[in-house]
C-alpha atoms as a PDB file:
ATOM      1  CA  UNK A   1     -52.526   9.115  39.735  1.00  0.00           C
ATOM      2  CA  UNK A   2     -52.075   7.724  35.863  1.00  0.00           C
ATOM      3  CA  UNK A   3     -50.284   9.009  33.444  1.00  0.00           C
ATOM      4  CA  UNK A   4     -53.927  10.805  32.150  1.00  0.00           C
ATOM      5  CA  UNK A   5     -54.449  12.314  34.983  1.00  0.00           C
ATOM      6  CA  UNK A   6     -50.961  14.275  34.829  1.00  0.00           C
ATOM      7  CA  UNK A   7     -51.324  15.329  31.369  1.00  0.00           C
ATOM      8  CA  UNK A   8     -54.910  17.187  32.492  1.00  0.00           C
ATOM      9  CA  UNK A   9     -53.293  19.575  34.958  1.00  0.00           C
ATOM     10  CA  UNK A  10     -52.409  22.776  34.154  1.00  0.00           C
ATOM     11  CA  UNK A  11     -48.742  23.635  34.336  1.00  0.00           C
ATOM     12  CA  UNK A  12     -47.453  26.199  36.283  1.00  0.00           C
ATOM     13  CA  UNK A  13     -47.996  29.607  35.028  1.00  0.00           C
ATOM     14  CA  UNK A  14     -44.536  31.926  34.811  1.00  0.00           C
ATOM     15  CA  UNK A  15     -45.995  34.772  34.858  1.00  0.00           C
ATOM     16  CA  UNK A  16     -49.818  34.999  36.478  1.00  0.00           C
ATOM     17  CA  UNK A  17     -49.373  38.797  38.268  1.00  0.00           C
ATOM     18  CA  UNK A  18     -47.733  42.216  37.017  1.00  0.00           C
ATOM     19  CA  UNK A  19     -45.496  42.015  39.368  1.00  0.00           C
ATOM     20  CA  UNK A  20     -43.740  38.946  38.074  1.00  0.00           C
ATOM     21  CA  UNK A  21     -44.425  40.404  34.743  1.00  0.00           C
ATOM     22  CA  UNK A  22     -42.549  43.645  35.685  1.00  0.00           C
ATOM     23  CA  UNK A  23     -40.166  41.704  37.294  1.00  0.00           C
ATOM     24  CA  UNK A  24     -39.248  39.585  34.118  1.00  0.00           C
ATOM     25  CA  UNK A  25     -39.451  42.601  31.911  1.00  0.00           C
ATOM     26  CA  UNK A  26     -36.885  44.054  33.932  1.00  0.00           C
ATOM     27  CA  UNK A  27     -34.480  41.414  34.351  1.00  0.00           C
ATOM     28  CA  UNK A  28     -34.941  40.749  30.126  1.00  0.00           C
ATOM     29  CA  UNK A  29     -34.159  44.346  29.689  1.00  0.00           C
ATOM     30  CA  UNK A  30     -37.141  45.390  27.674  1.00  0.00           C
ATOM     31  CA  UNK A  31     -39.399  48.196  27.659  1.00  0.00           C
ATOM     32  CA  UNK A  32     -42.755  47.901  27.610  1.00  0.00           C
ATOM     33  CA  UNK A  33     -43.841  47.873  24.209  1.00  0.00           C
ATOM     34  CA  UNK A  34     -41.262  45.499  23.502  1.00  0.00           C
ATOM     35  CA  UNK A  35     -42.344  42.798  26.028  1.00  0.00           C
ATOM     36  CA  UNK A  36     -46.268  43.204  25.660  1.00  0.00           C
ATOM     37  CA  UNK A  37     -46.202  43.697  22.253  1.00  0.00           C
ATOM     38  CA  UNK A  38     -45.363  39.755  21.754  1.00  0.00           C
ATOM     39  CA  UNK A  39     -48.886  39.181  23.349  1.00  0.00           C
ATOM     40  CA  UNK A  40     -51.000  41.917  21.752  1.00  0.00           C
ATOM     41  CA  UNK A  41     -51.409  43.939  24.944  1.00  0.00           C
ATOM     42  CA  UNK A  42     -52.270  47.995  23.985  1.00  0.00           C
ATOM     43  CA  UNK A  43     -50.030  50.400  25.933  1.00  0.00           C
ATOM     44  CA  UNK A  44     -52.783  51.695  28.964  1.00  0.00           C
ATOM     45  CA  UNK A  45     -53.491  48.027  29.412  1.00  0.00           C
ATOM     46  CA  UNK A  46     -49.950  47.134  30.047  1.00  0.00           C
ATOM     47  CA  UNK A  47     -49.620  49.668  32.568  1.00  0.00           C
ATOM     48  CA  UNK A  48     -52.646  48.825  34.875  1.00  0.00           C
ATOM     49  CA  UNK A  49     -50.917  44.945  34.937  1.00  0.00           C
ATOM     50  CA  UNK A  50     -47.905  45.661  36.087  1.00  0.00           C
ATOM     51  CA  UNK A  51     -49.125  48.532  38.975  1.00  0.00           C
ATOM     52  CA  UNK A  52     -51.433  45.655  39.878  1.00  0.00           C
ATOM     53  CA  UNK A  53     -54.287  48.110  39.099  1.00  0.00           C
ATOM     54  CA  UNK A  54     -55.844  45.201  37.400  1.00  0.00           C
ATOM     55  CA  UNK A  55     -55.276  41.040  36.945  1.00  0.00           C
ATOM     56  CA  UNK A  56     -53.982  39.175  33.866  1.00  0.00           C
ATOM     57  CA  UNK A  57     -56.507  37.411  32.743  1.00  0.00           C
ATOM     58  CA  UNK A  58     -55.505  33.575  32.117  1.00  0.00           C
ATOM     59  CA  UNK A  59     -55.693  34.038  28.076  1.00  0.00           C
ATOM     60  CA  UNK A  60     -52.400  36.683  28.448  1.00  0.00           C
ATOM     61  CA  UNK A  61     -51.148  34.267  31.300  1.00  0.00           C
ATOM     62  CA  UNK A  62     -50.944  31.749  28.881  1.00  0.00           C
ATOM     63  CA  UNK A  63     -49.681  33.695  26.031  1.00  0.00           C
ATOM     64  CA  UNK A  64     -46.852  34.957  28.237  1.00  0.00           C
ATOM     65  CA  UNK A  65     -46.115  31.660  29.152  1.00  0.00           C
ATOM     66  CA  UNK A  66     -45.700  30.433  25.536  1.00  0.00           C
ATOM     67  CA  UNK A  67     -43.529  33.831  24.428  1.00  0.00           C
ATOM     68  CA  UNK A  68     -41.685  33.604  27.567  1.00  0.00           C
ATOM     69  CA  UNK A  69     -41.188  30.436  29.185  1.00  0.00           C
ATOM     70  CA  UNK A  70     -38.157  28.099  28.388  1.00  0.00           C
ATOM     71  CA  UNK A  71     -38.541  25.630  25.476  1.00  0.00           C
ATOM     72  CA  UNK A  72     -39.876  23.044  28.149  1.00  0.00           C
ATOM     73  CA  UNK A  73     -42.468  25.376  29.760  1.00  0.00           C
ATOM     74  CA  UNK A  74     -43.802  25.968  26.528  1.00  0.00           C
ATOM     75  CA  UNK A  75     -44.121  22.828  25.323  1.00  0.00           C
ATOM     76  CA  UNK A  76     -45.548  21.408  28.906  1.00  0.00           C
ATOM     77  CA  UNK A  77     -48.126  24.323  28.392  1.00  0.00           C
ATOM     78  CA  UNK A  78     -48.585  23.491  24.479  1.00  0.00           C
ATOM     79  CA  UNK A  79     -49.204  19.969  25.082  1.00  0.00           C
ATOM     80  CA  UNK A  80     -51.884  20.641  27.648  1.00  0.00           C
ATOM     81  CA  UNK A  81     -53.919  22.437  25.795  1.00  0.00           C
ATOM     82  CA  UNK A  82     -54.484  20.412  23.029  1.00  0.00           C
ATOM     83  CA  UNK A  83     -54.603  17.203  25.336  1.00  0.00           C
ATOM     84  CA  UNK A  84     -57.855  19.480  26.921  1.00  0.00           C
ATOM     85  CA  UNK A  85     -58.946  20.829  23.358  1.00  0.00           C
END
């Protein structure tokens, strides 16, 4: 595999079900508003994700990655997506 090649793939997502999003809400110790806010997710939204009533879509997946992910994450994800602009 070249060096192109490995800058096409996606990285691994964080955060890609509301569990894990619940999960990392919990362990950051913030409530809901705080932690969705920082993505633009309304309030009956929020809720659905994290009792799995419904999927994050890969748009928020990625935006939860960037606010939420360490420096490198976001980066690896930052650098992807312009590389695949």
């Amino acid at each position: 595999m070249t060096q192109n090649e490995k800058k096409l793939r996606m990285p691994t997502l964080r955060i890609t079900n509301g569990a894990e999003a619940l999960a990392l809400r919990k362990k950051l110790r913030l409530n809901q508003t705080v932690f969705w806010l920082k993505v633009g997710v309304m309030q009956s939204t929020r809720c659905r994700y994290e009792k799995m009533e419904r999927d994050i879509p890969l748009p928020v997946q990625l935006l939860l990655q960037m606010a939420y992910g360490s420096e490198k994450q976001s980066a690896s994800l930052l650098a992807y997506l312009r590389a695949n602009e």
